[in-house]
PDB file of N, CA and C in Angstrom:
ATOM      1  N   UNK A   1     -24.458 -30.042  21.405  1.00  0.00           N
ATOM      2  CA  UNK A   1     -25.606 -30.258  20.565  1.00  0.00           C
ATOM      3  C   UNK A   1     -25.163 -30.968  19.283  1.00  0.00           C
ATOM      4  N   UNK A   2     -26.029 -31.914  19.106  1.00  0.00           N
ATOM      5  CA  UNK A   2     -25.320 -32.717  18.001  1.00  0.00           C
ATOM      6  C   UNK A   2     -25.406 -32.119  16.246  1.00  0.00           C
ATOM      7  N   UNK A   3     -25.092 -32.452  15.621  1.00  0.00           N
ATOM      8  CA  UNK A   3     -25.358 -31.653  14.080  1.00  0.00           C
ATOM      9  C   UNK A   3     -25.702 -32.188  13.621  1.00  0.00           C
ATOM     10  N   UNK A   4     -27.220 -31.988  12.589  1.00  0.00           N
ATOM     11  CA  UNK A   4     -27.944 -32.593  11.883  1.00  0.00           C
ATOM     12  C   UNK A   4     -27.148 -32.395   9.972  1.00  0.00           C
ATOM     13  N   UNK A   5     -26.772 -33.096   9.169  1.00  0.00           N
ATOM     14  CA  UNK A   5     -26.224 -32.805   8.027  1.00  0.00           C
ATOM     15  C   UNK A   5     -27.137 -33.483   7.276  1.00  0.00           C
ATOM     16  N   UNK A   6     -28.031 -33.309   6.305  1.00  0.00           N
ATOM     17  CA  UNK A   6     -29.007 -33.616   4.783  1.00  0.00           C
ATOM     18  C   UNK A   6     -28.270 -33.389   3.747  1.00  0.00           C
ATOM     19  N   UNK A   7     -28.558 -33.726   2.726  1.00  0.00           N
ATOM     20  CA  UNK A   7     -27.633 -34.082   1.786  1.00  0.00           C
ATOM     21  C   UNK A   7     -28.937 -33.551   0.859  1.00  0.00           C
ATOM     22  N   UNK A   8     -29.208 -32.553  -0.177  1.00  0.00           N
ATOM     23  CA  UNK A   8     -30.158 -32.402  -1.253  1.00  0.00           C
ATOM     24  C   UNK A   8     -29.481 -33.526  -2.203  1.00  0.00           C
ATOM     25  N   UNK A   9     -30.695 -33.979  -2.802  1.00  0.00           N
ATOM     26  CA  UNK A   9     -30.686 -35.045  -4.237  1.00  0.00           C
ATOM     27  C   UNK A   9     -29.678 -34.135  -5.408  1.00  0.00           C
ATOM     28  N   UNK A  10     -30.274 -32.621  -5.338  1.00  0.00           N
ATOM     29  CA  UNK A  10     -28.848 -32.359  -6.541  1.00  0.00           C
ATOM     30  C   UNK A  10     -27.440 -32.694  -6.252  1.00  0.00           C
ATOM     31  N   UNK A  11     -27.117 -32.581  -4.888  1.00  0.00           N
ATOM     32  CA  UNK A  11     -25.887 -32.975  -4.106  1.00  0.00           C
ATOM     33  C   UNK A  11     -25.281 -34.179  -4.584  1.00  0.00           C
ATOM     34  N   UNK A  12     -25.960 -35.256  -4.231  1.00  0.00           N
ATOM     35  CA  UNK A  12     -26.304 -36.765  -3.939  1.00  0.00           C
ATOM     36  C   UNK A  12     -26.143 -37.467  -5.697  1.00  0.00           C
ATOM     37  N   UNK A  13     -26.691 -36.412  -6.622  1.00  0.00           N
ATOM     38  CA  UNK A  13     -26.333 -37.072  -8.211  1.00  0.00           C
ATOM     39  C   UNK A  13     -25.339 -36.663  -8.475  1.00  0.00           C
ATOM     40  N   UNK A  14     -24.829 -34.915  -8.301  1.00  0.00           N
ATOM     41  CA  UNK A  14     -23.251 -34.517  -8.867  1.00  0.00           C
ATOM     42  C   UNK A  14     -22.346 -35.713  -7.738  1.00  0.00           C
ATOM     43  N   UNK A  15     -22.850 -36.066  -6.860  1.00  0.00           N
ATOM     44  CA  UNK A  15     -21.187 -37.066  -6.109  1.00  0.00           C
ATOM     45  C   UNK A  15     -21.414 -38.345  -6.990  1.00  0.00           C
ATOM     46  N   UNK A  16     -22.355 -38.597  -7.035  1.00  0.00           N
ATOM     47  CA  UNK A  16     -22.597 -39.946  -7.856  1.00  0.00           C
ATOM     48  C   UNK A  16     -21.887 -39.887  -9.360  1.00  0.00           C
ATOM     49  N   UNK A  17     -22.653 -38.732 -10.173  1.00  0.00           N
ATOM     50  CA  UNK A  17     -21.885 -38.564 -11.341  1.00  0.00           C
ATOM     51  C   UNK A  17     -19.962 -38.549 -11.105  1.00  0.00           C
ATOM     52  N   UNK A  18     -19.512 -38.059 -10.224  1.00  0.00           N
ATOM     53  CA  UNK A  18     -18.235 -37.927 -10.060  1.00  0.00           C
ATOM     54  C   UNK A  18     -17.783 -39.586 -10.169  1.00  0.00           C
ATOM     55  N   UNK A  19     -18.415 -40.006  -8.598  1.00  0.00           N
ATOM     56  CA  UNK A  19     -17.770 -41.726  -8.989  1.00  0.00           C
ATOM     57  C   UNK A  19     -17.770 -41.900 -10.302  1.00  0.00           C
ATOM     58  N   UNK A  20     -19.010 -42.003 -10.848  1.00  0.00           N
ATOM     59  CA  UNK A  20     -18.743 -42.593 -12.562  1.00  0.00           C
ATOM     60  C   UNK A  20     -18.062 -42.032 -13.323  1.00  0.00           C
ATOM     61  N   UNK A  21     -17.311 -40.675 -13.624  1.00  0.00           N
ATOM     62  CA  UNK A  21     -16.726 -40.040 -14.037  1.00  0.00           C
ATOM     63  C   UNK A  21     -15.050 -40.653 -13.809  1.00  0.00           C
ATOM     64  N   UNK A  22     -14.692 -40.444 -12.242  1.00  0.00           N
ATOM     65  CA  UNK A  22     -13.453 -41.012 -11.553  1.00  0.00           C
ATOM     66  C   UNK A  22     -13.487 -42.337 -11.934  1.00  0.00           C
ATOM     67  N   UNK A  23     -14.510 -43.124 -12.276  1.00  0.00           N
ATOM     68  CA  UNK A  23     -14.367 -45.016 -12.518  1.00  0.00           C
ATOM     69  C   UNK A  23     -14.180 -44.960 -14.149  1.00  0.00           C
ATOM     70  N   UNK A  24     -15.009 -44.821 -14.980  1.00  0.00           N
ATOM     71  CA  UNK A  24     -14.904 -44.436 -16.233  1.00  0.00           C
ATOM     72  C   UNK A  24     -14.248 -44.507 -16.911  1.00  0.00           C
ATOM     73  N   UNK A  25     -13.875 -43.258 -16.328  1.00  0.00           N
ATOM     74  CA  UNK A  25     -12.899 -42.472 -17.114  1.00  0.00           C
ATOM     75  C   UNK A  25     -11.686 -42.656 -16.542  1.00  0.00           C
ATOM     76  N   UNK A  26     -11.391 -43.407 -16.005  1.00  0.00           N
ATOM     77  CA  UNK A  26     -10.060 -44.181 -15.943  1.00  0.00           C
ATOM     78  C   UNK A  26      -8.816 -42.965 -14.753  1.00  0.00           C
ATOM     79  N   UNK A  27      -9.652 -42.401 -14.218  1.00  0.00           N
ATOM     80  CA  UNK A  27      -9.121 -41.720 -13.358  1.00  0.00           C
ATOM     81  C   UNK A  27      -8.344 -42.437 -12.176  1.00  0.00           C
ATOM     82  N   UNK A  28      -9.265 -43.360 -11.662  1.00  0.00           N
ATOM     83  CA  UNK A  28      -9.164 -44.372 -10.510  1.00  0.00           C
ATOM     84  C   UNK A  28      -9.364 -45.969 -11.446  1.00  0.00           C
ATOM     85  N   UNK A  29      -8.332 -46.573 -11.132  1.00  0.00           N
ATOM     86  CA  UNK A  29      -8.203 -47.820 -12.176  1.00  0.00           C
ATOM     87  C   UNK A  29      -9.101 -48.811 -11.559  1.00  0.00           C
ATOM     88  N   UNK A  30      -9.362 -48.939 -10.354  1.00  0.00           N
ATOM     89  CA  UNK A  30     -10.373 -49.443  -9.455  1.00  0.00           C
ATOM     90  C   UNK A  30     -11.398 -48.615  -8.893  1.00  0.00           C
ATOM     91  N   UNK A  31     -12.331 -49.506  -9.068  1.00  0.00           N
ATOM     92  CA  UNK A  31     -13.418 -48.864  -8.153  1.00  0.00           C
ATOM     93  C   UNK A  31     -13.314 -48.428  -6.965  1.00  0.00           C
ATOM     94  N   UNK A  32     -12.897 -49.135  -6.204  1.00  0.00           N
ATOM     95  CA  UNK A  32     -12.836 -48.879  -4.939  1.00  0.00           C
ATOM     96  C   UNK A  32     -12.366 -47.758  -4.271  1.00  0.00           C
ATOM     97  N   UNK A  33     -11.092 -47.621  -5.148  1.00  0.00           N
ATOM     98  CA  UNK A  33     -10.319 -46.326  -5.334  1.00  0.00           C
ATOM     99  C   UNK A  33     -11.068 -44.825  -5.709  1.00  0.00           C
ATOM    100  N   UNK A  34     -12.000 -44.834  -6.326  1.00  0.00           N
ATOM    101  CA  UNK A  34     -12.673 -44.100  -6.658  1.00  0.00           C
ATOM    102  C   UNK A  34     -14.012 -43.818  -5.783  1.00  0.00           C
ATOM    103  N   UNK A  35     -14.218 -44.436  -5.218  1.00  0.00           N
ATOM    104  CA  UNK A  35     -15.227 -44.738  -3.740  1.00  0.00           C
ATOM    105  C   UNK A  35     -14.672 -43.821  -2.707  1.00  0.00           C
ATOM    106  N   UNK A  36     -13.510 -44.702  -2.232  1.00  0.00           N
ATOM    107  CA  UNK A  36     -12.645 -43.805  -1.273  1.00  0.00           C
ATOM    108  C   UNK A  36     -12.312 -42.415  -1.891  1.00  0.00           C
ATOM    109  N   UNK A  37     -12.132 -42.112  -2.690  1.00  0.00           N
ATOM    110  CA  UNK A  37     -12.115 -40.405  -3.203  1.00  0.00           C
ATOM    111  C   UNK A  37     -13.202 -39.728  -3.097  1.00  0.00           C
ATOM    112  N   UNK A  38     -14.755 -40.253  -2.952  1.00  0.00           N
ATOM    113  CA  UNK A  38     -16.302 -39.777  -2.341  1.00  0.00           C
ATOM    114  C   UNK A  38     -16.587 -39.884  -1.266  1.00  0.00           C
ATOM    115  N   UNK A  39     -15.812 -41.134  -0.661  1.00  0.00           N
ATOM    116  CA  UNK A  39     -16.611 -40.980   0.484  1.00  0.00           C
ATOM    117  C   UNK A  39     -15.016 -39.760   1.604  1.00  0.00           C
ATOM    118  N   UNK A  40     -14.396 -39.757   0.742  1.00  0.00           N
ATOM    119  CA  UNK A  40     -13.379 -38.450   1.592  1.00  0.00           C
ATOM    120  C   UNK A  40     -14.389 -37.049   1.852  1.00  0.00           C
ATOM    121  N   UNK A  41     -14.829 -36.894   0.538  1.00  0.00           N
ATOM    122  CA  UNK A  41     -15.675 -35.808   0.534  1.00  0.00           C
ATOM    123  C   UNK A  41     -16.174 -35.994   1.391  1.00  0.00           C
ATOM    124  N   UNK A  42     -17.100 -37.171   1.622  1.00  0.00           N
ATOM    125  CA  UNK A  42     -18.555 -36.950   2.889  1.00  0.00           C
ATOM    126  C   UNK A  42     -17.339 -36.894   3.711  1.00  0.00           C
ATOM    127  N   UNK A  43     -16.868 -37.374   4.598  1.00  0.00           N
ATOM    128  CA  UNK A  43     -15.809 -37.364   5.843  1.00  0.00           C
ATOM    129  C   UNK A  43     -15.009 -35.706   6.184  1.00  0.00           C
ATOM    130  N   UNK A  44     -14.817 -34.889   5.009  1.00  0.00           N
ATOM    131  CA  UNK A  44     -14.375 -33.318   5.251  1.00  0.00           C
ATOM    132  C   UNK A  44     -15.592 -33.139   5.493  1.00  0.00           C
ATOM    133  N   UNK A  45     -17.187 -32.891   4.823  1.00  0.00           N
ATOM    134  CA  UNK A  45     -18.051 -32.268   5.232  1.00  0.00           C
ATOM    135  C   UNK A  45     -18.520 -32.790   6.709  1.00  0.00           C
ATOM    136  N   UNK A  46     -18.252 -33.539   7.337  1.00  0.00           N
ATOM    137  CA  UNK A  46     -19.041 -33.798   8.446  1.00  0.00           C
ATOM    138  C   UNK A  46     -18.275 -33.731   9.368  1.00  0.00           C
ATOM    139  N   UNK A  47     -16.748 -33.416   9.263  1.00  0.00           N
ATOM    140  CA  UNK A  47     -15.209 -33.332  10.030  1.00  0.00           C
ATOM    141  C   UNK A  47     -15.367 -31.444  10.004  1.00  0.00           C
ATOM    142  N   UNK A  48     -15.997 -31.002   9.095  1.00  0.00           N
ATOM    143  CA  UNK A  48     -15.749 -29.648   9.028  1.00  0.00           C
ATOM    144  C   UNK A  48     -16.850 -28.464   8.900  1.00  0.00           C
ATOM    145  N   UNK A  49     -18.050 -28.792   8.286  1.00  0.00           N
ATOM    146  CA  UNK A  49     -19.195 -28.095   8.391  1.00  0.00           C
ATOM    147  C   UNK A  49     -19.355 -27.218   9.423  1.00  0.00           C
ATOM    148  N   UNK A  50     -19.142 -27.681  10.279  1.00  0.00           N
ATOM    149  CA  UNK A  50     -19.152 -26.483  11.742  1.00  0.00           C
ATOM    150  C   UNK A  50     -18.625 -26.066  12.054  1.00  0.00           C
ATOM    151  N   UNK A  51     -17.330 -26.373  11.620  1.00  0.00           N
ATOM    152  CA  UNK A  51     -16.095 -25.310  12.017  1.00  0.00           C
ATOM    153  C   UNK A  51     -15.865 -23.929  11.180  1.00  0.00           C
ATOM    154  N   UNK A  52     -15.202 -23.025  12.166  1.00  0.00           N
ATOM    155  CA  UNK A  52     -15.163 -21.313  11.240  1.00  0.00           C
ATOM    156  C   UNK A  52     -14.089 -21.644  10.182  1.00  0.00           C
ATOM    157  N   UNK A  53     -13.959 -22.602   9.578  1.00  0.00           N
ATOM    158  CA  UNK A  53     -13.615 -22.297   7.778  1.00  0.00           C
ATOM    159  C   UNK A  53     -14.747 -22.503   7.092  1.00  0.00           C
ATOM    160  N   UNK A  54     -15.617 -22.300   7.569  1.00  0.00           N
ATOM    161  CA  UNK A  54     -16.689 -21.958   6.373  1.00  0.00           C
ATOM    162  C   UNK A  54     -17.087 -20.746   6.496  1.00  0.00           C
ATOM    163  N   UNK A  55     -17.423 -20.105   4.882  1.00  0.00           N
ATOM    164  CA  UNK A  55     -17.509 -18.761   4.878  1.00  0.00           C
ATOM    165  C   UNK A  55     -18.607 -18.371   4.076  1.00  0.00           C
ATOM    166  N   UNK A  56     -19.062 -17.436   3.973  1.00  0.00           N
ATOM    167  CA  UNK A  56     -20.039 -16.855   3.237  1.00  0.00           C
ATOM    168  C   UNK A  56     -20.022 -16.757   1.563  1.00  0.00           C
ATOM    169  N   UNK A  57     -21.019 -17.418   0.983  1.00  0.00           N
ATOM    170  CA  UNK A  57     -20.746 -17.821  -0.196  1.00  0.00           C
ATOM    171  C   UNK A  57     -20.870 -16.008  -0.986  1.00  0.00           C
ATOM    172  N   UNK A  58     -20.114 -15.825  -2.309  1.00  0.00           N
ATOM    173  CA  UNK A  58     -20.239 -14.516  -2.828  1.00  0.00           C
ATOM    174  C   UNK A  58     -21.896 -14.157  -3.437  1.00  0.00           C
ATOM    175  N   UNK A  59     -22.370 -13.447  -3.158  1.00  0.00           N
ATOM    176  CA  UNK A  59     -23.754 -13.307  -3.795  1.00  0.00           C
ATOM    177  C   UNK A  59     -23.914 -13.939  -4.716  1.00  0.00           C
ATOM    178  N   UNK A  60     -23.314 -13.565  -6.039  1.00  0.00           N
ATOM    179  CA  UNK A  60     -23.699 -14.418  -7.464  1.00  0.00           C
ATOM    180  C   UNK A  60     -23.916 -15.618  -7.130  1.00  0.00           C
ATOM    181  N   UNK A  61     -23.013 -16.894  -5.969  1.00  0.00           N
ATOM    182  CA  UNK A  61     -23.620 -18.194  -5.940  1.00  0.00           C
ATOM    183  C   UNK A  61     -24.072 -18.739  -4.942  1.00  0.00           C
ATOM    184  N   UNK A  62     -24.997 -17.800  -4.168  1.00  0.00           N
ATOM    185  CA  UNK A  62     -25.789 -17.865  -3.109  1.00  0.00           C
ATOM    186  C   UNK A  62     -27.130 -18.866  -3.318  1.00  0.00           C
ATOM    187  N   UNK A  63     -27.284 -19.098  -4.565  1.00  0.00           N
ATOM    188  CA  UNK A  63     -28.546 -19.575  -5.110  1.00  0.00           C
ATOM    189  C   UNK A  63     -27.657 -21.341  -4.907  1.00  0.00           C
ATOM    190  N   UNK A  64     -26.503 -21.582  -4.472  1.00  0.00           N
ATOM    191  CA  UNK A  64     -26.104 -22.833  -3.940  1.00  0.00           C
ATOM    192  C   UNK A  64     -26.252 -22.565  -3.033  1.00  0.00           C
ATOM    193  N   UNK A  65     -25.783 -21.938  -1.787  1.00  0.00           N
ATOM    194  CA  UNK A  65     -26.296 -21.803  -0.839  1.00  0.00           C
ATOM    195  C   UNK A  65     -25.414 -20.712  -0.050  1.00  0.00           C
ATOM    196  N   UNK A  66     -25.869 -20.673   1.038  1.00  0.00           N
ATOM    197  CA  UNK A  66     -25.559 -18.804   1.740  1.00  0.00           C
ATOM    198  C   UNK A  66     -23.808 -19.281   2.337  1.00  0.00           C
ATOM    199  N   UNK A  67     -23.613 -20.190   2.271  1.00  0.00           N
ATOM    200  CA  UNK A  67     -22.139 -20.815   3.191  1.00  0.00           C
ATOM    201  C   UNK A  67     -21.482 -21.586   2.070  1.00  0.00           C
ATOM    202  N   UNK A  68     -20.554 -21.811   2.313  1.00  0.00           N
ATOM    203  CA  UNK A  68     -19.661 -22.657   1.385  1.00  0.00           C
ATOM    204  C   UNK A  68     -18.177 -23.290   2.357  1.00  0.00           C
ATOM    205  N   UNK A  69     -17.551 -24.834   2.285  1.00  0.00           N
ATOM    206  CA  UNK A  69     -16.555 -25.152   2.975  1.00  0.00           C
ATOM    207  C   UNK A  69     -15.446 -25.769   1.197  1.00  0.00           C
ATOM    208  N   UNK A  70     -14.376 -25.183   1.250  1.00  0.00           N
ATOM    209  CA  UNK A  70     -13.231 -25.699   0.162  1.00  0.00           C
ATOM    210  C   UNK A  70     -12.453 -26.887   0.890  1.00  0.00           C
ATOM    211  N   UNK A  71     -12.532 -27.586   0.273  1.00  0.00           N
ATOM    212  CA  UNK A  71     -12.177 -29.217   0.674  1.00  0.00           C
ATOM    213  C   UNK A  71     -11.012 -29.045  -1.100  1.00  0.00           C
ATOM    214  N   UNK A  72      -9.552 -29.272  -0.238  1.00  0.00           N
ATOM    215  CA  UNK A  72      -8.839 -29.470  -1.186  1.00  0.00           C
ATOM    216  C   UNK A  72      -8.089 -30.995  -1.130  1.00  0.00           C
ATOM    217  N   UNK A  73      -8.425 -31.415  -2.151  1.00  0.00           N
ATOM    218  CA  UNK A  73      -8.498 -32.990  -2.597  1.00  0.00           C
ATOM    219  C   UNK A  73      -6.935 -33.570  -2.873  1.00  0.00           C
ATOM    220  N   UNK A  74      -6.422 -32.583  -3.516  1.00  0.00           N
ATOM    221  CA  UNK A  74      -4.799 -32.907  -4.023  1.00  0.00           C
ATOM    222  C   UNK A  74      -3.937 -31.604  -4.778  1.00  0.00           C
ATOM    223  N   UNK A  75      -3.069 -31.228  -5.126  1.00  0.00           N
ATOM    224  CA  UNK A  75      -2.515 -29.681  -5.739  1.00  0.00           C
ATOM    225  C   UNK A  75      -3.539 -29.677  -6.934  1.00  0.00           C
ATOM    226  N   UNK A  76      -4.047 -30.185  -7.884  1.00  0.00           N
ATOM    227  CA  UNK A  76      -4.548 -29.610  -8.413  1.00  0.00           C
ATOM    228  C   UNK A  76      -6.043 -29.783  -8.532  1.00  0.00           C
ATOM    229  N   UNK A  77      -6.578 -30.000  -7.524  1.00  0.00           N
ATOM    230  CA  UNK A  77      -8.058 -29.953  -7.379  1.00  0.00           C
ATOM    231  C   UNK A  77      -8.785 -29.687  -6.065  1.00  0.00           C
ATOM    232  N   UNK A  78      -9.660 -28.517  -5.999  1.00  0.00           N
ATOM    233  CA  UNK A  78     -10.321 -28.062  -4.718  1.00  0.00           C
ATOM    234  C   UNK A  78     -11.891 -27.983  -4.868  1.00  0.00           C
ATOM    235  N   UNK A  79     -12.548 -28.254  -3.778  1.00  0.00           N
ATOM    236  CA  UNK A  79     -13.809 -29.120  -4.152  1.00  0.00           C
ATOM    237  C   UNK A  79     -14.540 -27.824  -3.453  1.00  0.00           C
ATOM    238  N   UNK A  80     -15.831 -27.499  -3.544  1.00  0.00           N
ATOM    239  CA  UNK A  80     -16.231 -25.970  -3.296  1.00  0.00           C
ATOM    240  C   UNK A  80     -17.841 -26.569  -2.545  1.00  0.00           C
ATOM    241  N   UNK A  81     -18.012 -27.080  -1.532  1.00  0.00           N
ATOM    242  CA  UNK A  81     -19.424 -27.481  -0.589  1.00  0.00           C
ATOM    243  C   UNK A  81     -20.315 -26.501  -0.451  1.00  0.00           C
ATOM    244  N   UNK A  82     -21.280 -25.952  -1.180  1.00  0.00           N
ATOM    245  CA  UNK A  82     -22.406 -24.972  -0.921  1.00  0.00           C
ATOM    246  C   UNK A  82     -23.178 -25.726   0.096  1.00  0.00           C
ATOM    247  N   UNK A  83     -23.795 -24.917   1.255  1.00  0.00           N
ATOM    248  CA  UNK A  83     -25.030 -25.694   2.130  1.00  0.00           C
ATOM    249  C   UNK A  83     -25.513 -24.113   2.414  1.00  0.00           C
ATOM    250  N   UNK A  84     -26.562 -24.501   3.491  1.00  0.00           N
ATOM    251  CA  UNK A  84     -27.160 -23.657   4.212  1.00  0.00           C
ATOM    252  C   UNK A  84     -27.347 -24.289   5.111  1.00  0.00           C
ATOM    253  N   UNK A  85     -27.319 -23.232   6.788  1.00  0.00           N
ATOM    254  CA  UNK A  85     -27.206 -23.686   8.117  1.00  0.00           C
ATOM    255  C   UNK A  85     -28.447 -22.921   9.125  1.00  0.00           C
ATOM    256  N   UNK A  86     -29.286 -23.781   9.759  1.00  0.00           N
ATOM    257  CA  UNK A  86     -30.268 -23.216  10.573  1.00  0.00           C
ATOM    258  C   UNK A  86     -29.528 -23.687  11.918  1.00  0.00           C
ATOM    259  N   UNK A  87     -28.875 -22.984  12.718  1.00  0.00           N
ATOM    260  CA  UNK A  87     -28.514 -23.808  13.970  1.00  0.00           C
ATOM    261  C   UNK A  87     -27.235 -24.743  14.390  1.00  0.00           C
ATOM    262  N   UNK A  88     -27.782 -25.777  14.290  1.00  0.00           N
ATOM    263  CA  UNK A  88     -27.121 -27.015  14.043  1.00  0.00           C
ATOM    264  C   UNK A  88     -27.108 -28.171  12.954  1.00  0.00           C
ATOM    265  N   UNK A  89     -28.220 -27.554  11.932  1.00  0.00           N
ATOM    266  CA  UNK A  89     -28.462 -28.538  10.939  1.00  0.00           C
ATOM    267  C   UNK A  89     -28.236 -27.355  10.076  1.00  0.00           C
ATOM    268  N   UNK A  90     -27.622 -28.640   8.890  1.00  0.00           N
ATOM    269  CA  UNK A  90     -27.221 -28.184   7.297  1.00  0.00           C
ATOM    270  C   UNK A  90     -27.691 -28.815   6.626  1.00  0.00           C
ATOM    271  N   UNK A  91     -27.956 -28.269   5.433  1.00  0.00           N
ATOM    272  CA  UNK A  91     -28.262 -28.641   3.843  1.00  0.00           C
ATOM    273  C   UNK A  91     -27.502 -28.615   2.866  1.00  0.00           C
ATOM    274  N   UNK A  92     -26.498 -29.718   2.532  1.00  0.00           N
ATOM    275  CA  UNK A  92     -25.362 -29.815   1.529  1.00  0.00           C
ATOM    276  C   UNK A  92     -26.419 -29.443   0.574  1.00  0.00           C
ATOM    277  N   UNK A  93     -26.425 -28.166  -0.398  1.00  0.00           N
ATOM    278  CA  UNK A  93     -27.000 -27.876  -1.886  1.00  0.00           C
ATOM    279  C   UNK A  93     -26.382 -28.457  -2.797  1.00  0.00           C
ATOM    280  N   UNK A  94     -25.064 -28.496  -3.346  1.00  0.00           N
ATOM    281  CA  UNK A  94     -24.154 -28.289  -4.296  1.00  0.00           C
ATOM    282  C   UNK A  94     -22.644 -28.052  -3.871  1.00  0.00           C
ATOM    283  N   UNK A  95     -22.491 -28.981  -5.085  1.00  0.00           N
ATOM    284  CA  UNK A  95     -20.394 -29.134  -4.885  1.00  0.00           C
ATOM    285  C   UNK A  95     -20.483 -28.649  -6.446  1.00  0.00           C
ATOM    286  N   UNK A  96     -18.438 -28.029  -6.297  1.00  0.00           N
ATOM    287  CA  UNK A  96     -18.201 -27.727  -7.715  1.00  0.00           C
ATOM    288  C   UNK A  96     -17.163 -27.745  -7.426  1.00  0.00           C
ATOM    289  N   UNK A  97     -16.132 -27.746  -8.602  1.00  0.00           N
ATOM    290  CA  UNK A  97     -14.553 -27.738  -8.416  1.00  0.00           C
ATOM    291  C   UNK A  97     -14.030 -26.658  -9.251  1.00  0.00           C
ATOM    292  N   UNK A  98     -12.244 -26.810  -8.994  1.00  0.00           N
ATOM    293  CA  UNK A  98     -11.958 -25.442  -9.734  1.00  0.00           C
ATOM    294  C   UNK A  98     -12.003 -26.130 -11.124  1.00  0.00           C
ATOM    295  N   UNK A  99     -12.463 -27.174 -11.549  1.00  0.00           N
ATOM    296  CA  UNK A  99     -12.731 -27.552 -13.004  1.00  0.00           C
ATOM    297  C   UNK A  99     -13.526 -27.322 -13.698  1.00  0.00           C
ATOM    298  N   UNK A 100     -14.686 -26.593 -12.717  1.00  0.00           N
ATOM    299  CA  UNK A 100     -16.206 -26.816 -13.256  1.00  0.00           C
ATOM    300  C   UNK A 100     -16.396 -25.694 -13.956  1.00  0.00           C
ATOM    301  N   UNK A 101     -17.066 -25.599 -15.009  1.00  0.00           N
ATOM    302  CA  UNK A 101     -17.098 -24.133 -15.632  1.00  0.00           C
ATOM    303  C   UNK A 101     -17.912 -23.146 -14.987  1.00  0.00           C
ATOM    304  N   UNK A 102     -18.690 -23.566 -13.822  1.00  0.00           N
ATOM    305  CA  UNK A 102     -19.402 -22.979 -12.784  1.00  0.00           C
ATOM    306  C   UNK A 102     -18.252 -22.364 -11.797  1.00  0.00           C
ATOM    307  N   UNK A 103     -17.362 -22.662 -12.038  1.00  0.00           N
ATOM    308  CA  UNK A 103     -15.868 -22.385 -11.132  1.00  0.00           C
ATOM    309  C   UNK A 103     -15.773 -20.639 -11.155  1.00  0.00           C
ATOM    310  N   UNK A 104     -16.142 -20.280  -9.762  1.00  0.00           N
ATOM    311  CA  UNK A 104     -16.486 -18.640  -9.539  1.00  0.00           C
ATOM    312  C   UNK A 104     -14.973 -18.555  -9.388  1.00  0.00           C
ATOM    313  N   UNK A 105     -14.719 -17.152 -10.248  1.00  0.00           N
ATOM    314  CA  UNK A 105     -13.443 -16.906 -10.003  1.00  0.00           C
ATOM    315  C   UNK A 105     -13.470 -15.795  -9.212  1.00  0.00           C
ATOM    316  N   UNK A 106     -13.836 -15.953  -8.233  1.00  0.00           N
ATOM    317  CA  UNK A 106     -14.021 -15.024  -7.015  1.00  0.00           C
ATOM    318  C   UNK A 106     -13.303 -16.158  -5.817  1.00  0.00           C
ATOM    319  N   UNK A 107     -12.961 -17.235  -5.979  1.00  0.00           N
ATOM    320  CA  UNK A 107     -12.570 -18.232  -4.988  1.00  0.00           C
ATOM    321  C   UNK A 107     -10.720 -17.504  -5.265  1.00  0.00           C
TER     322      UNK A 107
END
């Protein structure tokens, strides 16, 4: 059965804000470079969403969503995928990192 993956608009602006953040701010000296660091993200979520490393998000940030997949980017950064799953289809809610001051220290 194939898997349906949606992407919510809050989703869709925090990845966007990131590119501009990673281009910017001089993280990635090229654009492009900084592209390929987003579109990695989409490529773990759709390489991994269905597989049992995703786990049950802790109550307090359930209001991202009931599941969560950790996509670790490089040693010092791990990317935190909130969705919710009916089946075979998901709803990417919300990403956060261990940078974010939203950063549950329950991870």
């Amino acid at each position: 059965m194939e898997e349906i993956i949606v992407y919510k608009d809050r989703f869709e602006n925090e990845i966007d804000k990131l590119f501009e953040v990673l281009f910017v701010n001089e993280y990635f000296g090229f654009e492009n470079s900084a592209l390929n660091y987003v579109e990695k993200i989409y490529d773990f979520i759709k390489s991994n969403i269905s597989r049992p490393i995703n786990r049950n998000s802790p109550l307090a940030y359930q209001k991202f969503g009931k599941k969560f997949i950790k996509y670790k980017a490089n040693n010092n950064t791990s990317w935190y995928i909130f969705f919710d799953q009916k089946g075979n289809r998901f709803l990417v809610n919300h990403i956060i990192n261990n940078h974010s001051q939203d950063f549950p220290e329950l991870f």
